[in-house]
N, C-alpha and C. Protein backbone atom coordinates (compact mmCIF):
# COMPACT_ATOMS: atom_id res chain seq x y z
N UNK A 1 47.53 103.71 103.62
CA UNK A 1 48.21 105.00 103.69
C UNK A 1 47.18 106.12 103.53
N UNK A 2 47.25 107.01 104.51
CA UNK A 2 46.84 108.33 103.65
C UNK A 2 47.56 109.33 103.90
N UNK A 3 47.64 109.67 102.69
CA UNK A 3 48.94 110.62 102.36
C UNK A 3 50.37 110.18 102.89
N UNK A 4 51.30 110.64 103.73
CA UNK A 4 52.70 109.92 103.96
C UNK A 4 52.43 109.34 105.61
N UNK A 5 50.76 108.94 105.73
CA UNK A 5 50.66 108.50 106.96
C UNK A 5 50.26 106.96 106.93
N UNK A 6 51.09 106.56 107.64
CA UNK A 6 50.83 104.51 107.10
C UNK A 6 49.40 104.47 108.31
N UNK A 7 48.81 103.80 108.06
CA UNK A 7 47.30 103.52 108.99
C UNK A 7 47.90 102.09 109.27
N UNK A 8 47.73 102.02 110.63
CA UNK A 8 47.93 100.43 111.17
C UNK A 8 46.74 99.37 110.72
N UNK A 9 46.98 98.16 110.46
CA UNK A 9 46.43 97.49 109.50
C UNK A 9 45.02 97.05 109.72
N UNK A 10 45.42 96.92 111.62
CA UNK A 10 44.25 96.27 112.22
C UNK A 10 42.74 97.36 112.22
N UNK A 11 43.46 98.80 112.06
CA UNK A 11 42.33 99.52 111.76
C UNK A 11 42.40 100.70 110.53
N UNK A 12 42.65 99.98 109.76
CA UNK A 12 42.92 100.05 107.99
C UNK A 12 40.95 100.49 107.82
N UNK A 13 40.62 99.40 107.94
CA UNK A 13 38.77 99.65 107.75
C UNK A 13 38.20 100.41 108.68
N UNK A 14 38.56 101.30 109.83
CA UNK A 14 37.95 102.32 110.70
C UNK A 14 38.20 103.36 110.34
N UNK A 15 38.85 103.51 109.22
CA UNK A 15 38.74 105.15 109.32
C UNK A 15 37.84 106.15 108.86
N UNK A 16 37.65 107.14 109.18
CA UNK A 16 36.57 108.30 109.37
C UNK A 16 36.61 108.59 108.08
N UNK A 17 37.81 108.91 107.30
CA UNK A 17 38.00 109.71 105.68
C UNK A 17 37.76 108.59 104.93
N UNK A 18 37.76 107.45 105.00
CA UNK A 18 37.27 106.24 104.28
C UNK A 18 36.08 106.33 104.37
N UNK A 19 35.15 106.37 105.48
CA UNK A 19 33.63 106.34 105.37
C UNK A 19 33.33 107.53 104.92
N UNK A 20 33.75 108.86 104.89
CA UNK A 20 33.04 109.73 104.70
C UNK A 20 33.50 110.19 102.88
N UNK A 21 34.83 109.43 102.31
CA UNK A 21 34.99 109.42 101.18
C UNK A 21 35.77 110.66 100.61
N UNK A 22 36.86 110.92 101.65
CA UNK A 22 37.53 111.61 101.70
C UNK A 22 38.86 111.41 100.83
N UNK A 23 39.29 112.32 99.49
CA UNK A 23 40.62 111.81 99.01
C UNK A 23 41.37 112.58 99.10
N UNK A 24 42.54 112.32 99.30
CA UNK A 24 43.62 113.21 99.31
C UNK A 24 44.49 113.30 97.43
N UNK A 25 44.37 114.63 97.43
CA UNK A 25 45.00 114.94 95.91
C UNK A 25 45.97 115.52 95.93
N UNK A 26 46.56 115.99 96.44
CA UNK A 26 47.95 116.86 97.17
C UNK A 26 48.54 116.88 98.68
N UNK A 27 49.62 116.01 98.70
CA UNK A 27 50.36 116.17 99.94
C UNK A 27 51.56 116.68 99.87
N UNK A 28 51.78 117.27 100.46
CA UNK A 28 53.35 118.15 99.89
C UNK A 28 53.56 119.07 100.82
N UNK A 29 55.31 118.93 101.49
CA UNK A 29 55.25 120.49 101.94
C UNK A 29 54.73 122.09 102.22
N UNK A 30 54.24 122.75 102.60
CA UNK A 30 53.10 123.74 102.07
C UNK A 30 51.77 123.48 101.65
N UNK A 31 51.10 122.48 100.92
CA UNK A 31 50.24 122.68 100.69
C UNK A 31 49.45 120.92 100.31
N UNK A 32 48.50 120.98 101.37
CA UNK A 32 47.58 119.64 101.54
C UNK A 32 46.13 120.16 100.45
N UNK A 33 45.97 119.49 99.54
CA UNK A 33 44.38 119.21 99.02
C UNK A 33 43.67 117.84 99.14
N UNK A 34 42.28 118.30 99.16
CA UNK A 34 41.87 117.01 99.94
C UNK A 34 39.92 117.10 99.17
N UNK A 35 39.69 116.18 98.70
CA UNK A 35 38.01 116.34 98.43
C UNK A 35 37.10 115.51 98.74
N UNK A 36 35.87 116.05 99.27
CA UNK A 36 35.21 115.03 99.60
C UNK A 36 33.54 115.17 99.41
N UNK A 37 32.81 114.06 99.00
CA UNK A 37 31.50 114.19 98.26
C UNK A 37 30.68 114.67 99.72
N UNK A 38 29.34 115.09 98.74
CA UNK A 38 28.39 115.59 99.68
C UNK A 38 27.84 114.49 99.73
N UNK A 39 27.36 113.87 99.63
CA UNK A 39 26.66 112.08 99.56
C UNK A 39 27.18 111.78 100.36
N UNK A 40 26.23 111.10 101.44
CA UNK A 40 26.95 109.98 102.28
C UNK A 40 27.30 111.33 103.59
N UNK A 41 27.11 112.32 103.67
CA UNK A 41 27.77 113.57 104.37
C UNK A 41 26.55 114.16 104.60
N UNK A 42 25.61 113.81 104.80
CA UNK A 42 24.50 115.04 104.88
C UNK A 42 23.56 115.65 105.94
N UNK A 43 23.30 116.31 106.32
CA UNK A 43 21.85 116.91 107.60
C UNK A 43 21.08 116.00 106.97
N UNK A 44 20.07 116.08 108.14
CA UNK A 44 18.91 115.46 107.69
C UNK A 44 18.42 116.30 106.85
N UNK A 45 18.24 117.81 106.82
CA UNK A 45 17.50 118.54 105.83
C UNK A 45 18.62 119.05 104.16
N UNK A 46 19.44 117.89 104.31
CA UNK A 46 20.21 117.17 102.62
C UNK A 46 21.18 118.28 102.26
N UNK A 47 21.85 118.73 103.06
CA UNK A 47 22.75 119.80 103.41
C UNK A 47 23.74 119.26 103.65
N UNK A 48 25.23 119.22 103.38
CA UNK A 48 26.27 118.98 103.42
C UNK A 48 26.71 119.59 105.47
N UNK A 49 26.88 118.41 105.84
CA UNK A 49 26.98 118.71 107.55
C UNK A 49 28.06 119.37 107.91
N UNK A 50 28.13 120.35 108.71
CA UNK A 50 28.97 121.05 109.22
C UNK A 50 30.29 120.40 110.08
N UNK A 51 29.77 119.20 110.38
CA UNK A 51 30.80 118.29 111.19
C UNK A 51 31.94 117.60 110.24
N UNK A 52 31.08 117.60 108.45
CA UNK A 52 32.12 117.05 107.88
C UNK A 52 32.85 118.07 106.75
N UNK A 53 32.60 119.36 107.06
CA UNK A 53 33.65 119.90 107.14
C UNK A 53 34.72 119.84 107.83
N UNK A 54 34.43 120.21 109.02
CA UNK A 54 35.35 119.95 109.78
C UNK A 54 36.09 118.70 109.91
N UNK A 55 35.66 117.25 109.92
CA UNK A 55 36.55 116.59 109.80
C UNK A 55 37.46 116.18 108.15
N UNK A 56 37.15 117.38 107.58
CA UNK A 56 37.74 117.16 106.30
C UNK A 56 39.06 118.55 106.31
N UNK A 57 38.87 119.72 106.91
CA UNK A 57 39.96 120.51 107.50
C UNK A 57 40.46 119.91 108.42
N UNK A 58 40.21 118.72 109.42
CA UNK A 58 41.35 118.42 110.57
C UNK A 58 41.92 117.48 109.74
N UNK A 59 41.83 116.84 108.92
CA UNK A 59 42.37 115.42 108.09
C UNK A 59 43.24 116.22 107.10
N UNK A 60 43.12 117.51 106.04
CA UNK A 60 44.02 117.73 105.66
C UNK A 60 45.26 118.37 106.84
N UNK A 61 44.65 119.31 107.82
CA UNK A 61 45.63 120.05 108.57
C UNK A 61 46.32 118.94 109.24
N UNK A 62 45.93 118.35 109.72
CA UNK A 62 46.66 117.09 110.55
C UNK A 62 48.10 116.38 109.49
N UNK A 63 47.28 116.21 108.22
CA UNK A 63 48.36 115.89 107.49
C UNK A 63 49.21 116.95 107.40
N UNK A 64 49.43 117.96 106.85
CA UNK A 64 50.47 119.58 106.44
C UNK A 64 51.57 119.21 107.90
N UNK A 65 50.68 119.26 109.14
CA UNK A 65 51.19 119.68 110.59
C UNK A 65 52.64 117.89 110.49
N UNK A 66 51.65 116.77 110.13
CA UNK A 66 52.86 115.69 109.90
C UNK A 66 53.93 115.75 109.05
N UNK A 67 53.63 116.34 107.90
CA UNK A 67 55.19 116.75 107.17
C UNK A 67 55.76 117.63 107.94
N UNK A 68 55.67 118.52 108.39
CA UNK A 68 55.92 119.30 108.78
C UNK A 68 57.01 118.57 110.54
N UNK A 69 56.39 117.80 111.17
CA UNK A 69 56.95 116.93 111.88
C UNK A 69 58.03 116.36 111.74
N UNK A 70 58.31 115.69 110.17
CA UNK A 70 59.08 114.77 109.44
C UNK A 70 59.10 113.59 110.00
N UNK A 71 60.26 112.70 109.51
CA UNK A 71 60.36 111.36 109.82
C UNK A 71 59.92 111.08 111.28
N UNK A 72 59.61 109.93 111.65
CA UNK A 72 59.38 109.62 113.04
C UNK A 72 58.92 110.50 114.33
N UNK A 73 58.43 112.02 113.67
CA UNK A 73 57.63 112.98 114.55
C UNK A 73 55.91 112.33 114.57
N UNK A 74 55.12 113.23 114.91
CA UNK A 74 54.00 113.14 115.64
C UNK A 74 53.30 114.42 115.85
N UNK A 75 51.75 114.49 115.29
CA UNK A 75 50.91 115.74 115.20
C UNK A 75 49.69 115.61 115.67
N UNK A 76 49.18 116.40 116.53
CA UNK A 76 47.89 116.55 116.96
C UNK A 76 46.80 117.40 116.98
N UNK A 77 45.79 117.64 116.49
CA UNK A 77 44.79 119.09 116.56
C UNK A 77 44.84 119.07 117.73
N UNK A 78 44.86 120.28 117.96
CA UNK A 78 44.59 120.78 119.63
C UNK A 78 43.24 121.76 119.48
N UNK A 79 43.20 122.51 118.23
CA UNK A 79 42.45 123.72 118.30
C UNK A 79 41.70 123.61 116.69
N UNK A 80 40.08 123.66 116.59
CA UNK A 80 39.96 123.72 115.58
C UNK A 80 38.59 124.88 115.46
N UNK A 81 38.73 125.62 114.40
CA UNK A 81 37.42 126.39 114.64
C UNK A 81 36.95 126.43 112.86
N UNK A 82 35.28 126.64 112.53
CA UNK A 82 35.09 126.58 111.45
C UNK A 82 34.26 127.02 110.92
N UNK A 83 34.12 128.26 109.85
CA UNK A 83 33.61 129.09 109.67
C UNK A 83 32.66 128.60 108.34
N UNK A 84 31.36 128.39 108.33
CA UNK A 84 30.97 127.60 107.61
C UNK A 84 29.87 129.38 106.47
N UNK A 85 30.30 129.73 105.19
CA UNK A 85 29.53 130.69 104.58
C UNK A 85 28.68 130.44 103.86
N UNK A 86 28.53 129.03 103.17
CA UNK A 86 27.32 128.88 102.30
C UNK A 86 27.08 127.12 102.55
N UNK A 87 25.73 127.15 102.12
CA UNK A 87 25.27 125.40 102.10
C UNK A 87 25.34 125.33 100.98
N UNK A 88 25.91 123.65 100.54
CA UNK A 88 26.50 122.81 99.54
C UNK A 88 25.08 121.62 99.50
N UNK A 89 24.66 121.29 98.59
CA UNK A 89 23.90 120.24 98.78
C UNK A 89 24.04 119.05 97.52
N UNK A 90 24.93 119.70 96.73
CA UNK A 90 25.24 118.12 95.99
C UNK A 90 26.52 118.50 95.19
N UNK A 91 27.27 117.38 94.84
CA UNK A 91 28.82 117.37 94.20
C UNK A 91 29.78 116.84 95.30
N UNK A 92 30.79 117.91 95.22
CA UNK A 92 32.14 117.67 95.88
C UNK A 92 32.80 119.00 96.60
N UNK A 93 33.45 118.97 97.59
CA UNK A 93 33.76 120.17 98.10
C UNK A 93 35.12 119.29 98.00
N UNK A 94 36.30 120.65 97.54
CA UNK A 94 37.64 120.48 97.72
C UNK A 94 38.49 121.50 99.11
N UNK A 95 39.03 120.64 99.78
CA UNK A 95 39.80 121.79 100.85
C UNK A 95 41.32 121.78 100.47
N UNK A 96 41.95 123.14 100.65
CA UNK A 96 43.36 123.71 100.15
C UNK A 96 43.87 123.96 101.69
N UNK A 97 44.11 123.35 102.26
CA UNK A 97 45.46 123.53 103.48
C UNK A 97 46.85 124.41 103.19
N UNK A 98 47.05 125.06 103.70
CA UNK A 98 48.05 126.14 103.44
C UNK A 98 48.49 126.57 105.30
N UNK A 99 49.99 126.96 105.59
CA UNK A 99 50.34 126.74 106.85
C UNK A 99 50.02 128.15 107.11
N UNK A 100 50.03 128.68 108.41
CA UNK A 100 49.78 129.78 108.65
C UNK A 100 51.24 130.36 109.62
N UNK A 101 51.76 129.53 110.24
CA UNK A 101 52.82 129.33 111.00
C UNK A 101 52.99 127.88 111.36
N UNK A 102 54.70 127.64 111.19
CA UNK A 102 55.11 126.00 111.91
C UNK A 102 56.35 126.46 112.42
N UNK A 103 56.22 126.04 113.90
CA UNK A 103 57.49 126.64 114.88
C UNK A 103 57.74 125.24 114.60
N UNK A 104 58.57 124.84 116.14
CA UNK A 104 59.15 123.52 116.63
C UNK A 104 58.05 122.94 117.05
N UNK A 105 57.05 123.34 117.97
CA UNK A 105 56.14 122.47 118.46
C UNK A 105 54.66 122.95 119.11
N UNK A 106 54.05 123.89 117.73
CA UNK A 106 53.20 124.25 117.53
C UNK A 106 53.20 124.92 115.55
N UNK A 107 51.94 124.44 115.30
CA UNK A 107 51.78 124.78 114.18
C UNK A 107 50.10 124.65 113.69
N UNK A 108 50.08 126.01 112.88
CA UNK A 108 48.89 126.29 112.18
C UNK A 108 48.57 126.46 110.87
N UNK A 109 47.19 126.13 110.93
CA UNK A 109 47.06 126.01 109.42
C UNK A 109 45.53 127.04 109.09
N UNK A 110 45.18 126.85 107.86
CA UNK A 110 44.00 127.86 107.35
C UNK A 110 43.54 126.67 106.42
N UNK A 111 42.46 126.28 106.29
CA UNK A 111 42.04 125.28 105.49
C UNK A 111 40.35 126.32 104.71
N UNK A 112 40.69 126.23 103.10
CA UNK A 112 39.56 127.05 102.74
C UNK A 112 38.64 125.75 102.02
N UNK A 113 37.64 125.74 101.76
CA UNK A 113 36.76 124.81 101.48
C UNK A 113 35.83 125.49 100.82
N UNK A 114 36.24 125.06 98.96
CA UNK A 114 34.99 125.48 98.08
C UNK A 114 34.18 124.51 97.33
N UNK A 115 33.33 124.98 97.20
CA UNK A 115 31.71 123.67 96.20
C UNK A 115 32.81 123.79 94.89
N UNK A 116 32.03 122.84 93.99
CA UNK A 116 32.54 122.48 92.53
C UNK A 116 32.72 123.77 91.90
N UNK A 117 31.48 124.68 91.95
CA UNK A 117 31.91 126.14 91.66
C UNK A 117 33.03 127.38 91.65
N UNK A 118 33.95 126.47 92.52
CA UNK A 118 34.60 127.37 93.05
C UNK A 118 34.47 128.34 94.17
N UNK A 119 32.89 128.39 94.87
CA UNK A 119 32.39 129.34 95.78
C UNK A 119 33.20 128.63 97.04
N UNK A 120 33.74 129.64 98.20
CA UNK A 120 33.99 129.53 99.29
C UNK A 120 32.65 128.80 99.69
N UNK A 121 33.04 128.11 100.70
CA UNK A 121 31.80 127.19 101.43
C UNK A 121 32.14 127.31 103.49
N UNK A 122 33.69 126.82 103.47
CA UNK A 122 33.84 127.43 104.66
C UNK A 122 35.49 127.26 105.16
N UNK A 123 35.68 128.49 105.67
CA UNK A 123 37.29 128.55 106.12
C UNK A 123 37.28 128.15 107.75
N UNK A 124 38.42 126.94 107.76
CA UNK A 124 38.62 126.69 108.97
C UNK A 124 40.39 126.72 109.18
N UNK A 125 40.97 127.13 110.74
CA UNK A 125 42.00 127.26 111.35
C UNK A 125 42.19 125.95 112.05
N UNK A 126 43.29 125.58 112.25
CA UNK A 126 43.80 124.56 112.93
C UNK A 126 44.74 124.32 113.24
N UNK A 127 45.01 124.40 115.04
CA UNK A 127 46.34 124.88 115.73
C UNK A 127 46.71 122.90 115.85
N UNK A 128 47.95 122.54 115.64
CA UNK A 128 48.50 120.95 116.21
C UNK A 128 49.73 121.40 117.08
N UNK A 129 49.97 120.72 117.93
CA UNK A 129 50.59 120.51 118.56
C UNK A 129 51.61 119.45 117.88
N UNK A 130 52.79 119.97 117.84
CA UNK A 130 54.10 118.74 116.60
C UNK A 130 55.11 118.46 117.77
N UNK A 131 55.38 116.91 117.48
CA UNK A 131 56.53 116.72 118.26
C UNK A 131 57.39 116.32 117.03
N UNK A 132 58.43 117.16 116.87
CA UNK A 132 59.75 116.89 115.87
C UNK A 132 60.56 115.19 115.45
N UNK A 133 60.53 115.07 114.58
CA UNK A 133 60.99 113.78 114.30
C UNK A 133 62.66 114.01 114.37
N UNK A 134 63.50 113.22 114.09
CA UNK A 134 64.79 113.48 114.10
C UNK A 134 65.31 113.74 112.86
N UNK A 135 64.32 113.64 111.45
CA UNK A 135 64.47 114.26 110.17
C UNK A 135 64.24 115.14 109.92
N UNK A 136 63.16 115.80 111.08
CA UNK A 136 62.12 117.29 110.66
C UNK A 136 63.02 118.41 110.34
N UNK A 137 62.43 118.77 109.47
CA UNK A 137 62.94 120.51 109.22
C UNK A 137 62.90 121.55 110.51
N UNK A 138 64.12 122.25 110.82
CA UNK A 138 64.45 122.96 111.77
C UNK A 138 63.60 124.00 111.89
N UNK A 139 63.10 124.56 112.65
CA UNK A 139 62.41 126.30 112.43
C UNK A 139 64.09 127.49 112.87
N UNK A 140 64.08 128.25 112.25
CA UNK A 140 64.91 128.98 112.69
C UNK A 140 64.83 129.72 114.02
N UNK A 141 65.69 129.90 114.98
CA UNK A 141 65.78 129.97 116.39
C UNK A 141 65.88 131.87 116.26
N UNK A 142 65.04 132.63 116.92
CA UNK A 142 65.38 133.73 117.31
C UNK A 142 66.20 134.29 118.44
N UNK A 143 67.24 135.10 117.93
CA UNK A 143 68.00 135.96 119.07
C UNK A 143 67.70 137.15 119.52
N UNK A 144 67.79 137.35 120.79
CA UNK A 144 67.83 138.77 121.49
C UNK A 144 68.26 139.56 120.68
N UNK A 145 68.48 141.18 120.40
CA UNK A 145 68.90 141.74 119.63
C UNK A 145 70.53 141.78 120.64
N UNK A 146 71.63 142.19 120.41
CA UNK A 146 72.58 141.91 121.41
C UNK A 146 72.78 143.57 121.75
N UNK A 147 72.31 144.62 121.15
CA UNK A 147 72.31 145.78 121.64
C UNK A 147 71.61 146.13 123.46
N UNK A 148 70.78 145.12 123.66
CA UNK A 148 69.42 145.55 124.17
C UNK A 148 70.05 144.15 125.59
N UNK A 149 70.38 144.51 127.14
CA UNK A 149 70.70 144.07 128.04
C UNK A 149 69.81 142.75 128.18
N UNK A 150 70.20 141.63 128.60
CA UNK A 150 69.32 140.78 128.88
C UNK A 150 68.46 140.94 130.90
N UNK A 151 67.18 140.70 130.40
CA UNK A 151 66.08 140.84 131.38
C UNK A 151 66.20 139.50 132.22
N UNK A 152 66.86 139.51 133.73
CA UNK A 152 66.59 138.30 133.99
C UNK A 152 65.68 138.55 135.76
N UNK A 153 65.04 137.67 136.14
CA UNK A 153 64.20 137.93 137.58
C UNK A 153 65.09 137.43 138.26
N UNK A 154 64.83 137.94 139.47
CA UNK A 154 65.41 136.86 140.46
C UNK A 154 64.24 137.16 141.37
N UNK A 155 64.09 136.10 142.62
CA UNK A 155 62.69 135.86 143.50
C UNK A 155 63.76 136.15 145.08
């Protein structure tokens, strides 16, 4: 499992947050935490790699975007960008996932990533693409205002 995601068994030992020593400490509605060592993560010049940031914001956002799915839905990064402000070179960096918007079948997130210090290290966004489970939580549907004529084309 990680987090409320079952990993199929046959590739139980491939995963990326397993090698790179990734834990999840909070899964929950709203808000994914997730930490992961600088060891085992590094540039060659012993710098905490920019790539595993990022795969440590798509692993929590990916998770937020699956609750968010609910039962028997389905989530995908489509879009990830990552703003990296300071080098980390030994401990643990923790990332805080927080949603930014979750429609029906798109949803974003803000993932901030600080050293043991508490210092920002680097904020990343991450758009998934959600396909709704048949348990998922509804997004509320917007209406036209009914004052205001409806706009329709014709060709």
């Amino acid at each position: 499992m990680l987090g409320p995601m079952w990993v199929d068994g046959a590739y139980e030992g491939e995963q990326l947050t397993r090698s790179m020593g990734i834990e999840i400490v909070t899964c929950e509605p709203g808000l994914v935490v997730g930490t992961m060592p600088i060891s085992g993560n590094r540039q060659p010049v012993g710098i905490l790699h920019g790539g595993a940031n990022a795969v440590l914001a798509e692993t929590l956002g990916s998770l937020a975007a699956l609750l968010h799915a609910g039962p028997g839905g389905n989530a995908v990064g489509v879009d990830l960008s990552c703003t990296h402000h300071r080098w980390v070179s030994s401990g643990t960096v923790t990332g805080v996932c927080r949603p930014l918007g979750e429609r029906q079948a798109m949803a974003s997130y803000e993932i901030v990533i600080t050293d043991d210090s508490g210092n920002r290290t680097c904020t990343a966004r991450l758009t998934c693409a959600v396909r709704r489970g048949p348990g998922g939580r509804t997004a509320p549907r917007r209406r036209p205002p009914q004052d205001q004529p409806r706009r329709t084309e014709h060709r």
